[in-house]
C-alpha atoms as a PDB file:
ATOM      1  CA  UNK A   1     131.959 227.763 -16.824  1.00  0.00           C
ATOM      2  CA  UNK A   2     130.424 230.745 -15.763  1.00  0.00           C
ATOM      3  CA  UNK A   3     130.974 234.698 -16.553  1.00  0.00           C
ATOM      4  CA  UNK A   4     130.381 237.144 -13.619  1.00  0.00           C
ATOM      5  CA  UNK A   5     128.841 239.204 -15.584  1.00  0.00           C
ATOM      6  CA  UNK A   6     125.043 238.939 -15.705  1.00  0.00           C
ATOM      7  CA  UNK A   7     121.443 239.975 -14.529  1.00  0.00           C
ATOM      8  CA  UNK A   8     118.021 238.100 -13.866  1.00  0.00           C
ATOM      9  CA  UNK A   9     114.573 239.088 -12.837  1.00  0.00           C
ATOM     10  CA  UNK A  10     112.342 237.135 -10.861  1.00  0.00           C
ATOM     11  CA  UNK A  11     108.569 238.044 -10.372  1.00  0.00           C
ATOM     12  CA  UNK A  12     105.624 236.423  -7.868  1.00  0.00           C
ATOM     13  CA  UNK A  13     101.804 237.713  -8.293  1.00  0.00           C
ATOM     14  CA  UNK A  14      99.439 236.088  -6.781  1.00  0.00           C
ATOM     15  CA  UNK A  15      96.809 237.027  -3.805  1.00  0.00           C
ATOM     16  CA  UNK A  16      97.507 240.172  -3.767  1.00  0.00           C
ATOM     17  CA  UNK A  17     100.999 240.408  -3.021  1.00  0.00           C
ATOM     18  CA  UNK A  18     103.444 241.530  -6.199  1.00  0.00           C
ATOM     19  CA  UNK A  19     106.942 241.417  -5.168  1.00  0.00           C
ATOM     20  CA  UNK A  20     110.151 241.585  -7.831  1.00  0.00           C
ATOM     21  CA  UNK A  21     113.667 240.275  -7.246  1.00  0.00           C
ATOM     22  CA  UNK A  22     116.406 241.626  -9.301  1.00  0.00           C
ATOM     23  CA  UNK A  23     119.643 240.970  -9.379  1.00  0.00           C
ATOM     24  CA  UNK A  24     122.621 241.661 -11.432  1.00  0.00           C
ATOM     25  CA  UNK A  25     126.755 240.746 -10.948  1.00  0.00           C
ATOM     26  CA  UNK A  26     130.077 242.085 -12.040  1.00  0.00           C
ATOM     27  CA  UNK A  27     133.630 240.986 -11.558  1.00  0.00           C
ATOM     28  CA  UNK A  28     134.965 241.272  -8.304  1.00  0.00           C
ATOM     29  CA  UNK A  29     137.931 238.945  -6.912  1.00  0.00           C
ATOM     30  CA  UNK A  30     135.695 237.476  -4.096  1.00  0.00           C
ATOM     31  CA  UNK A  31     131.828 237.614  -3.570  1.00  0.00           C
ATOM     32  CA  UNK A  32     130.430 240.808  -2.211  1.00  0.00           C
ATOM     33  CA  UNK A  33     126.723 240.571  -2.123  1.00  0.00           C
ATOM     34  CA  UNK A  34     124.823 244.072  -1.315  1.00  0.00           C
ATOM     35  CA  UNK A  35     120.750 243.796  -0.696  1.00  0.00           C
ATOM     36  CA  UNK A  36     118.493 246.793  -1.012  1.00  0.00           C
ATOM     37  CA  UNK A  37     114.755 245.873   0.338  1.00  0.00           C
ATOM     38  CA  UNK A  38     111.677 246.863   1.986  1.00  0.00           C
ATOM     39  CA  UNK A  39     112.325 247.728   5.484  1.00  0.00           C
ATOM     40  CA  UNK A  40     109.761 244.791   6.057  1.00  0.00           C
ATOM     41  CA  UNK A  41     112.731 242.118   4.699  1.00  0.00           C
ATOM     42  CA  UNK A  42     115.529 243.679   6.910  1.00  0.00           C
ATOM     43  CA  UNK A  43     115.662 240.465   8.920  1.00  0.00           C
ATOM     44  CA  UNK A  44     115.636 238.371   6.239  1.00  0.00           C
ATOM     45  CA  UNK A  45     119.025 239.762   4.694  1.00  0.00           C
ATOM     46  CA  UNK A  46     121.171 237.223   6.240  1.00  0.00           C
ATOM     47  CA  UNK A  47     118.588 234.396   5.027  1.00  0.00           C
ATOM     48  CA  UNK A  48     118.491 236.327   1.613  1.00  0.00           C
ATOM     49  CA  UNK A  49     122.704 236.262   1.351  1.00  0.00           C
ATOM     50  CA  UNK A  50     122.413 232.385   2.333  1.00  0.00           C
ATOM     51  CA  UNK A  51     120.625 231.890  -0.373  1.00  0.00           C
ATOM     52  CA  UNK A  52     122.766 233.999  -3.153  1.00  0.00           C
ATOM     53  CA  UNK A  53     125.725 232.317  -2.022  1.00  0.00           C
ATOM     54  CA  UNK A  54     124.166 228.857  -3.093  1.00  0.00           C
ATOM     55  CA  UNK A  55     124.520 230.005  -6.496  1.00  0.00           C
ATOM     56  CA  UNK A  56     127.441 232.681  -6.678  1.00  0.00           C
ATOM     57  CA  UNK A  57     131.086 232.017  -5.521  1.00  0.00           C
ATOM     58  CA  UNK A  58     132.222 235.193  -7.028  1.00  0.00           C
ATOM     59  CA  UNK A  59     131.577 238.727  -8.133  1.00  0.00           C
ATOM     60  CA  UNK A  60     130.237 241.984  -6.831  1.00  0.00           C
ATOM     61  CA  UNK A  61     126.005 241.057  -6.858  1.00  0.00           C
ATOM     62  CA  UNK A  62     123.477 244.503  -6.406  1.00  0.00           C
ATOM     63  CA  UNK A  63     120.092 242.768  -5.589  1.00  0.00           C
ATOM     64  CA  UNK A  64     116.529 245.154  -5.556  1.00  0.00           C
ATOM     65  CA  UNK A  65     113.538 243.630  -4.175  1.00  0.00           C
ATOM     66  CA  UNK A  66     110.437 245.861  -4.201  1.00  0.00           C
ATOM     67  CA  UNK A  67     106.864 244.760  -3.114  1.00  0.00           C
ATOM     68  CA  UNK A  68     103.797 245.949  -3.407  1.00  0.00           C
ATOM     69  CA  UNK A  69     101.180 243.897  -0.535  1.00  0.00           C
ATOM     70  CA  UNK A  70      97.513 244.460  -1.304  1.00  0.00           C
ATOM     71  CA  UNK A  71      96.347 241.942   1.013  1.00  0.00           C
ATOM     72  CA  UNK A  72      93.188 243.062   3.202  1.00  0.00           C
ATOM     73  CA  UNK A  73      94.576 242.954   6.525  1.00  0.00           C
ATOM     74  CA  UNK A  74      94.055 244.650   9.247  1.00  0.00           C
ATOM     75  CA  UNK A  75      96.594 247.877   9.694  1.00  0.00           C
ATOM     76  CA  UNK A  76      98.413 247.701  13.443  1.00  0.00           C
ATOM     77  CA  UNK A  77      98.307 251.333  15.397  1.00  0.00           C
ATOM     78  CA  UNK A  78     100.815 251.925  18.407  1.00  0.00           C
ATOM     79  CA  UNK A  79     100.761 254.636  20.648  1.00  0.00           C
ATOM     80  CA  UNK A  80     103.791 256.688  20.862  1.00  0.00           C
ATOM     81  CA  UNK A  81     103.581 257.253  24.711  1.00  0.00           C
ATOM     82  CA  UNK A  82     106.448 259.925  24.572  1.00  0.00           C
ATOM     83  CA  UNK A  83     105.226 262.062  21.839  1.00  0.00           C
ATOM     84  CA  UNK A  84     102.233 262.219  23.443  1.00  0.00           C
ATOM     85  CA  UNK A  85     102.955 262.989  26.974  1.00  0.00           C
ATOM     86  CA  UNK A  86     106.291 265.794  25.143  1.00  0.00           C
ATOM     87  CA  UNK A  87     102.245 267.318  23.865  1.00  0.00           C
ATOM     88  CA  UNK A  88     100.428 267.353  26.894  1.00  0.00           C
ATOM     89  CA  UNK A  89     103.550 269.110  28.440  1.00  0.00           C
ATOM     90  CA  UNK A  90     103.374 271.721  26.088  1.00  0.00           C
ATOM     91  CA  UNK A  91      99.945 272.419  26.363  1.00  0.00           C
ATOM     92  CA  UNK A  92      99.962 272.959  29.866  1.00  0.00           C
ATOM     93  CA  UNK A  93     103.148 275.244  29.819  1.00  0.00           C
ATOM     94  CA  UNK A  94     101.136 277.587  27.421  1.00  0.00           C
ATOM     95  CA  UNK A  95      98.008 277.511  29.474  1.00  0.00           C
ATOM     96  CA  UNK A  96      99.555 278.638  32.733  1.00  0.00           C
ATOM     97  CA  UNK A  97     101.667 281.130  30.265  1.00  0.00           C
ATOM     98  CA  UNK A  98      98.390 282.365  28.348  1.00  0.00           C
ATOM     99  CA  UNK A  99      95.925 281.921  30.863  1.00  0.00           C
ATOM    100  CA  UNK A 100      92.952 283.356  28.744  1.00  0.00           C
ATOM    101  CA  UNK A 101      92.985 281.457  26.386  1.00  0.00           C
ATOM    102  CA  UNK A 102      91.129 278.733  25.672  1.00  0.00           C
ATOM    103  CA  UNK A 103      91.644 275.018  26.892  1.00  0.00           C
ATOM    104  CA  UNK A 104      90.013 272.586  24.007  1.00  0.00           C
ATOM    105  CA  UNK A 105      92.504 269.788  24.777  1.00  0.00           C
ATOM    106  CA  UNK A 106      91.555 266.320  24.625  1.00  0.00           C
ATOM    107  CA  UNK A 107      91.778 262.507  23.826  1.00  0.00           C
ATOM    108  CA  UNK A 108      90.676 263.233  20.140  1.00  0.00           C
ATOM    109  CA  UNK A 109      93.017 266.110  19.535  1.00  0.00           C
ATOM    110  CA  UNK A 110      96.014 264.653  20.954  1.00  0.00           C
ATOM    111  CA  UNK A 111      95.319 261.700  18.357  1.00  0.00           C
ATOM    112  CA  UNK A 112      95.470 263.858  15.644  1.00  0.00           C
ATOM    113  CA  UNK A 113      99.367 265.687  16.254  1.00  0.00           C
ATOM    114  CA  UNK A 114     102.082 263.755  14.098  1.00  0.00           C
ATOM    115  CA  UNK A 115     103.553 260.575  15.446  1.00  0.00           C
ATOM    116  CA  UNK A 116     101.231 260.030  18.235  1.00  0.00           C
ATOM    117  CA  UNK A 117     100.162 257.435  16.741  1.00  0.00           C
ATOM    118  CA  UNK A 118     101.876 255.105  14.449  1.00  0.00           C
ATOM    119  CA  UNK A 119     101.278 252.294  11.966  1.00  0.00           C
ATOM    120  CA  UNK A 120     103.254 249.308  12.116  1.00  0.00           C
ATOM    121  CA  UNK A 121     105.001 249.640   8.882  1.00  0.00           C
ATOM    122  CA  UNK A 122     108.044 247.748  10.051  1.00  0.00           C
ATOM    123  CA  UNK A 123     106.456 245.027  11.168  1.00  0.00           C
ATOM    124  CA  UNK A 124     107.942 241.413  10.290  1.00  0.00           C
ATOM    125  CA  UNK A 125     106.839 239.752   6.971  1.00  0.00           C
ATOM    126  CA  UNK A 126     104.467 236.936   7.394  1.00  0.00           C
ATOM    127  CA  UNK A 127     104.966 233.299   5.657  1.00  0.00           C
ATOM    128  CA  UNK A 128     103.352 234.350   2.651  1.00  0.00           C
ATOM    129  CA  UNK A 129     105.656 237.058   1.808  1.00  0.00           C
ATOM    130  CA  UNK A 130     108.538 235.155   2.956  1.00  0.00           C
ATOM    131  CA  UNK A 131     107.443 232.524   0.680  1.00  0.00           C
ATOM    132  CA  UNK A 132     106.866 234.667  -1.935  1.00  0.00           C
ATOM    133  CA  UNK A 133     110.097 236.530  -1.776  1.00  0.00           C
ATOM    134  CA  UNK A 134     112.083 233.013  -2.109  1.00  0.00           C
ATOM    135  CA  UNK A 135     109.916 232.003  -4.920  1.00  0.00           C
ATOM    136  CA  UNK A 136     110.670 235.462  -6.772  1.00  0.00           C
ATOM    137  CA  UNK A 137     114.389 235.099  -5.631  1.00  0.00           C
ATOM    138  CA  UNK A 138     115.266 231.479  -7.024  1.00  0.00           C
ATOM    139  CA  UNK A 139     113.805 232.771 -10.302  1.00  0.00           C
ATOM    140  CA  UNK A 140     115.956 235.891 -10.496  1.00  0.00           C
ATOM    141  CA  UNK A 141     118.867 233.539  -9.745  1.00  0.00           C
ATOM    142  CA  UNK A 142     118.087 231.163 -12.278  1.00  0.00           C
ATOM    143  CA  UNK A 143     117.424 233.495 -15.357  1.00  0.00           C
ATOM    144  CA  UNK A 144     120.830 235.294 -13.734  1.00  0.00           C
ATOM    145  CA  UNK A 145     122.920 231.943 -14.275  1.00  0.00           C
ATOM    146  CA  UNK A 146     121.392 230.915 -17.487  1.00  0.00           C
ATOM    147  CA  UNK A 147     122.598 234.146 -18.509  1.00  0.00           C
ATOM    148  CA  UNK A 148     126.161 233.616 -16.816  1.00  0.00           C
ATOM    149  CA  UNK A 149     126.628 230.185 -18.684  1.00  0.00           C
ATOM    150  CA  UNK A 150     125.255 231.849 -21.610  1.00  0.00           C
ATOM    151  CA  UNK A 151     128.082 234.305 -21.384  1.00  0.00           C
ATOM    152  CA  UNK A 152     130.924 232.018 -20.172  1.00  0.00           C
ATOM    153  CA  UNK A 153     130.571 229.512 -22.752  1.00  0.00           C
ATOM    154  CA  UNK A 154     131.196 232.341 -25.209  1.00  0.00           C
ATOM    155  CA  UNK A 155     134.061 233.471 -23.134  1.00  0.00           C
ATOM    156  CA  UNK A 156     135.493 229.647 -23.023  1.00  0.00           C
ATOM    157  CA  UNK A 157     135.463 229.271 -26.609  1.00  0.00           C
ATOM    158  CA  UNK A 158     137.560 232.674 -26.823  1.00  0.00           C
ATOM    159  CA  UNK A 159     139.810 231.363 -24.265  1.00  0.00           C
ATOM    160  CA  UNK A 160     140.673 227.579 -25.372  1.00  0.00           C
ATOM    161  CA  UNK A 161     140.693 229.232 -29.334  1.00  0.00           C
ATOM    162  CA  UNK A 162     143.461 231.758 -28.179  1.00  0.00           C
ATOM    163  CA  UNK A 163     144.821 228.031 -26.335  1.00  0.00           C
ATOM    164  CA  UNK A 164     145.531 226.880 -29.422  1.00  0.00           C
ATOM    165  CA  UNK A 165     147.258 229.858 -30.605  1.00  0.00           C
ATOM    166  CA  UNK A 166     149.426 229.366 -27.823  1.00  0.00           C
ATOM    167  CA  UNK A 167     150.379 225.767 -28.427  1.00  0.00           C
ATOM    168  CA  UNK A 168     151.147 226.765 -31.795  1.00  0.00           C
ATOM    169  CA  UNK A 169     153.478 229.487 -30.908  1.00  0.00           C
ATOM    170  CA  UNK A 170     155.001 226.971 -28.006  1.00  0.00           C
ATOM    171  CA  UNK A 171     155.935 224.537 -31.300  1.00  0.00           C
ATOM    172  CA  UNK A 172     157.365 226.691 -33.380  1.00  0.00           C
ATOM    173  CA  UNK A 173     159.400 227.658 -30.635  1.00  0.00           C
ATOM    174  CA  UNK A 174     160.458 224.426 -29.771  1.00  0.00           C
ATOM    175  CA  UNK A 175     161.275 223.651 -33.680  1.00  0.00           C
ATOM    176  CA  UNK A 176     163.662 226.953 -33.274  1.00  0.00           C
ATOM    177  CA  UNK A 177     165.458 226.131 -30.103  1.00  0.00           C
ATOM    178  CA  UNK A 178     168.022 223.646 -31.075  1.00  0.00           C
ATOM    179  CA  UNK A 179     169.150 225.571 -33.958  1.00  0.00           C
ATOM    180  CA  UNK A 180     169.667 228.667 -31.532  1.00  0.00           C
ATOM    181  CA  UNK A 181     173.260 227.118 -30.289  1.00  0.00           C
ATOM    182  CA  UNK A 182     174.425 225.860 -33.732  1.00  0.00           C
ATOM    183  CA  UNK A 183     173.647 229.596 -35.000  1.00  0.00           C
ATOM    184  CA  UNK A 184     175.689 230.885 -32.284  1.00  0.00           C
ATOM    185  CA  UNK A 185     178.612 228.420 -32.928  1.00  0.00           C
ATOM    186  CA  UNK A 186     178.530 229.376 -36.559  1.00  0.00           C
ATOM    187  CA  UNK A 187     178.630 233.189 -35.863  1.00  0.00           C
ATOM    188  CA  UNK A 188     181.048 233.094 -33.282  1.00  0.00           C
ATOM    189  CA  UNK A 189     183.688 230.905 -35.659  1.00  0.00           C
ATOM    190  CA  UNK A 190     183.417 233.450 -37.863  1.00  0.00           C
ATOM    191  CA  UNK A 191     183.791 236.143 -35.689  1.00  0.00           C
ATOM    192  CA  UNK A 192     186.986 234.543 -34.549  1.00  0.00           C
ATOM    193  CA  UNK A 193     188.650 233.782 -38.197  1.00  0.00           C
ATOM    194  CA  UNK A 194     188.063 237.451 -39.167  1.00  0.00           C
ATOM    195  CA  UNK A 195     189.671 238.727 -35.418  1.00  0.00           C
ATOM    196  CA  UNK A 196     192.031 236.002 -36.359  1.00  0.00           C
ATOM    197  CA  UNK A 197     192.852 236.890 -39.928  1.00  0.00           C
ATOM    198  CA  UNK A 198     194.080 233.043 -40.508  1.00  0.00           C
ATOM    199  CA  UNK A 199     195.190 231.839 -38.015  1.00  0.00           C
ATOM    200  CA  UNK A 200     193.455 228.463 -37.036  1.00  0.00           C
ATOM    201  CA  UNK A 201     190.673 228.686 -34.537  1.00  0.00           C
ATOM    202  CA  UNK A 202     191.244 226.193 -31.403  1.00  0.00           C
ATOM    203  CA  UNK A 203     188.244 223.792 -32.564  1.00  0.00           C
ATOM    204  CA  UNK A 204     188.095 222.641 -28.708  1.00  0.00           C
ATOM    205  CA  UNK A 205     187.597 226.027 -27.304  1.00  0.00           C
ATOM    206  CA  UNK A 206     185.242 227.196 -29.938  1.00  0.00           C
ATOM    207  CA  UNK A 207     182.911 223.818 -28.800  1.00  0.00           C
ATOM    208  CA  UNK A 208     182.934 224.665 -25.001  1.00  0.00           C
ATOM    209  CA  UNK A 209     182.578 228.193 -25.889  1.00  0.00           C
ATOM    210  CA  UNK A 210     178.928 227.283 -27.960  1.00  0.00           C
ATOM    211  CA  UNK A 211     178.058 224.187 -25.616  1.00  0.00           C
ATOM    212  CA  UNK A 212     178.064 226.860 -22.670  1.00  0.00           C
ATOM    213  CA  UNK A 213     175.770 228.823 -24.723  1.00  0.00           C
ATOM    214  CA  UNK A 214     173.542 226.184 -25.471  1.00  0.00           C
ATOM    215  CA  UNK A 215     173.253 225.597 -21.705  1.00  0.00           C
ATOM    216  CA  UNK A 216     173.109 228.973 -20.452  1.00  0.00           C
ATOM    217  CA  UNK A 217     170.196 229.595 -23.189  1.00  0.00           C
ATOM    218  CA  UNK A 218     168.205 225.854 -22.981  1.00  0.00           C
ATOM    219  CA  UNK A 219     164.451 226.444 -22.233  1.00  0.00           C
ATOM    220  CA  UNK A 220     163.501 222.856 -22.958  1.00  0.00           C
ATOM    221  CA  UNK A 221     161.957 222.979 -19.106  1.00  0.00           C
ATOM    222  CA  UNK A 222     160.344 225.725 -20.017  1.00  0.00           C
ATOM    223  CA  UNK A 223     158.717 224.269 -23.276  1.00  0.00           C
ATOM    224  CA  UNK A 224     158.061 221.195 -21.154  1.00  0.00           C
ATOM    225  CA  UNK A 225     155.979 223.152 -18.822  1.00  0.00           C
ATOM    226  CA  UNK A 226     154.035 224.994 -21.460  1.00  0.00           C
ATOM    227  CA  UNK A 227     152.906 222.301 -22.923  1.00  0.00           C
ATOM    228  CA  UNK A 228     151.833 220.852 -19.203  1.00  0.00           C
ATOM    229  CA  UNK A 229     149.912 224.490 -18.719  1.00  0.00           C
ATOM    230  CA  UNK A 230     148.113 223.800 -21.938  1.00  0.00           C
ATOM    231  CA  UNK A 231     146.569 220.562 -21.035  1.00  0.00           C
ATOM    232  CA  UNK A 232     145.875 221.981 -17.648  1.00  0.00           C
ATOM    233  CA  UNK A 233     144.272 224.787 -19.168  1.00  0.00           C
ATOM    234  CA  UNK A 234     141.795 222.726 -21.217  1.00  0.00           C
ATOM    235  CA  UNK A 235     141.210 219.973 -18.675  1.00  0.00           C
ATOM    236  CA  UNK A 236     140.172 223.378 -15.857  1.00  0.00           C
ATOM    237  CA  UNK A 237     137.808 224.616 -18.463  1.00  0.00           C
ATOM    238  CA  UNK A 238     135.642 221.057 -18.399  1.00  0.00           C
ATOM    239  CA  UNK A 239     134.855 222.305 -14.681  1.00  0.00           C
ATOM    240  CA  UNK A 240     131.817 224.424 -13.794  1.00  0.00           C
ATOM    241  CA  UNK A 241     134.089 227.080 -11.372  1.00  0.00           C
ATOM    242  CA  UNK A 242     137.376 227.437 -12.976  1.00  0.00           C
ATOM    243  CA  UNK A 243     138.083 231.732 -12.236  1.00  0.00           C
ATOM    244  CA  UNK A 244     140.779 231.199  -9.476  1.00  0.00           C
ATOM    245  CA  UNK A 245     142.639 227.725 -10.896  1.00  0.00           C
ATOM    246  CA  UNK A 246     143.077 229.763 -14.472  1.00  0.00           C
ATOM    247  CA  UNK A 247     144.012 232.634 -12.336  1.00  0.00           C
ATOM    248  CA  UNK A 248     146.952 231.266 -11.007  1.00  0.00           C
ATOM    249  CA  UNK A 249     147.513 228.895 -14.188  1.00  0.00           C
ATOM    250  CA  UNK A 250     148.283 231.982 -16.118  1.00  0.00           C
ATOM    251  CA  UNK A 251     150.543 233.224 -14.000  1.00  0.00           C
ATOM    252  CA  UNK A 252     152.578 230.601 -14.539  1.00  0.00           C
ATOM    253  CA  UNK A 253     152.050 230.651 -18.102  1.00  0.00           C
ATOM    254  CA  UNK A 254     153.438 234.494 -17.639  1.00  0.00           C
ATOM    255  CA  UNK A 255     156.513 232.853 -15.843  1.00  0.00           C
ATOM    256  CA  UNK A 256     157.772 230.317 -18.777  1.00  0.00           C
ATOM    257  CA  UNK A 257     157.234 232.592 -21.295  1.00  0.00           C
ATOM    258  CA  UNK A 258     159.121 235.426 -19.472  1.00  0.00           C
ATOM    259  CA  UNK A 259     161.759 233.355 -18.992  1.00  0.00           C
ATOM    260  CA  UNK A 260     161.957 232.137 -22.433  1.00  0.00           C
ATOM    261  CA  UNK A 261     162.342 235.752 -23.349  1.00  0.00           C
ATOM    262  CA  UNK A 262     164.882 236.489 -21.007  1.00  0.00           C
ATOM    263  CA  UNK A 263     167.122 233.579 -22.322  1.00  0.00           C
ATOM    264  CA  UNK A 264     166.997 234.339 -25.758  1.00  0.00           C
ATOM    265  CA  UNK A 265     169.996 235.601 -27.590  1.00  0.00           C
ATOM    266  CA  UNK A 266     167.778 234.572 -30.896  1.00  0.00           C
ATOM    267  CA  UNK A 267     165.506 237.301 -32.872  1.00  0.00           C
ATOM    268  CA  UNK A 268     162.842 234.397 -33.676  1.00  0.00           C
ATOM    269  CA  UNK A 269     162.729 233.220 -30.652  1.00  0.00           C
ATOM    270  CA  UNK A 270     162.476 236.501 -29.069  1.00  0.00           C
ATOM    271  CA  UNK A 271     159.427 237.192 -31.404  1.00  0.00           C
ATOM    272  CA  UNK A 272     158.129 234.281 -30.826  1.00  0.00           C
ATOM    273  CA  UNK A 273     157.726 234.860 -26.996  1.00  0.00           C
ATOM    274  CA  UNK A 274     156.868 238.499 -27.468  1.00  0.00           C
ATOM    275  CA  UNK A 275     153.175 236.608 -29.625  1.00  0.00           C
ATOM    276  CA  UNK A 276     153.040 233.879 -26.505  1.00  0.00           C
ATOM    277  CA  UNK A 277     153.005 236.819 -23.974  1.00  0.00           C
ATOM    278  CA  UNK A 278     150.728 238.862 -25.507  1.00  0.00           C
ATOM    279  CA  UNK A 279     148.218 236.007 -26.117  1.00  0.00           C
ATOM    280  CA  UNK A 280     148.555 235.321 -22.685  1.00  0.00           C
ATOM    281  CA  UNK A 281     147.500 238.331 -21.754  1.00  0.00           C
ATOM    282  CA  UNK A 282     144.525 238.718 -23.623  1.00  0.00           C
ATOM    283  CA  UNK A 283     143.874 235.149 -21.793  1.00  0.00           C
ATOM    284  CA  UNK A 284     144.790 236.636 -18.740  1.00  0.00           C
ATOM    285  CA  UNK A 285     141.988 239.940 -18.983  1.00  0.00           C
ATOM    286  CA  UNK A 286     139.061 237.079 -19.844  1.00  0.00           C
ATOM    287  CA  UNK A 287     140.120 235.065 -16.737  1.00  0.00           C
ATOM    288  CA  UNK A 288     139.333 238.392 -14.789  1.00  0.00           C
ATOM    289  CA  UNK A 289     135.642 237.868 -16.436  1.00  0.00           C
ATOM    290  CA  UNK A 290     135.077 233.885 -15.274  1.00  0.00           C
ATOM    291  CA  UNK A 291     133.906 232.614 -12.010  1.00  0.00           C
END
């Protein structure tokens, strides 16, 4: 089991080129990956997302590379034909508008304005960069899992500990159930002697009376199913991506015990429910924090 919470940091030095990788994750209901690079790496970003999604199913991932390349190589120039002729233009216009004054234009001098010529910063990365940058980034991802298991085992034991809660609760209710509809029968046959005041109560009615009770307030499906939820629960959390199976397991956990509460004409039971909802809540906001 994994959290999606977590960050890892992967470094390469060697020959000159020192390049870092980090990356950190929070929840998110799908994956969103966002990459922030050297301009150099822009057409690697699809390769780089490839790579993340190896490892990440889920979450919202921020990942910084940065890269300093001290390599001795020589630096490309390009001539920036437009700049240079936009110059030239210019300088003629202002001789034949200031005739007088002096014409020192050259080769050399148009060199020198801004953006005439160019370095090519944007060039592609070579192999060794490329293979540095996948070195650096299977590190960062590694040291970001081992963190993420590191986390989600944590959150697991929370989980399946708050599990047993649950099934505890789920007894106890079930021990409380069948003496629901005898409590009812009881109250109601003395409800009716005192309206009464003697007269015999019709033994016959006051039985269908309490066995439509009983039916109209029976959760034994209910119980039936919580106890299916529970083993479901446990047997999800042996599995290394679990977030969107005990996503949806909880909701049904939310549905039995709702309904539980909703047949309830008992003050036990209704507590009862009341401590099985708001475990499964608490349940329900670590789910949010599992992949």
């Amino acid at each position: 089991m994994y959290s999606m919470t977590g960050y890892g940091r992967g470094e390469y030095k060697d020959g000159g080129i020192e390049l870092t990788v980090e990356i950190k994750t929070v929840n998110n209901r799908y994956l969103d990956i966002n990459v922030k690079c050297p301009r150099i790496f822009n057409a690697l970003e699809e390769e780089i997302r490839r790579i993340v999604r190896e490892k990440l199913t889920r979450g919202h991932a921020d990942l910084f590379i940065s890269l300093s390349d001290k390599r001795e190589k020589q630096k490309k120039l390009f001539l920036d034909e437009a700049t240079a002729n936009s110059y030239v233009s210019a300088a003629k216009k202002i001789k034949e508008t200031f005739p007088d004054i002096c014409d020192d234009l050259s080769v050399v001098n148009i060199l020198r304005y801004p953006e005439v010529l160019k370095a090519d910063d944007a060039s592609a990365a070579d192999d060794e960069l490329i293979s540095a940058l996948k070195c650096a980034l299977a590190v960062a991802l590694d040291n970001l899992n081992a963190m993420r298991e590191n986390e989600g085992k944590k959150l697991e034991d929370d989980m399946l500990s708050r599990m047993n809660t649950i099934q505890k609760l789920v007894s106890e209710v079930e021990m409380r159930a069948p003496l629901v509809a005898e409590n009812y029968r009881t109250k109601l046959e003395a409800k009716m002697k005192k309206i009464l005041e003697g007269v015999e109560v019709d033994e016959g009615r006051l039985l269908t009376e309490a066995a439509l009770f009983a039916d109209k307030s029976n959760i034994d499906e209910e119980l039936t199913r919580l106890h299916s939820h529970v083993s479901q629960f446990r047997e999800i959390c042996r599995e290394k991506y679990v977030g969107r199976k005990l996503d949806f397991l909880v909701q049904e956990f939310n549905r039995e015990s709702n309904t539980i509460c909703s047949k309830s004409n008992d003050l036990e039971v209704t507590r009862l429910g009341l401590a099985l909802k708001n475990e499964i809540e608490k349940i329900r906001e670590q789910v949010q924090n599992v992949e």
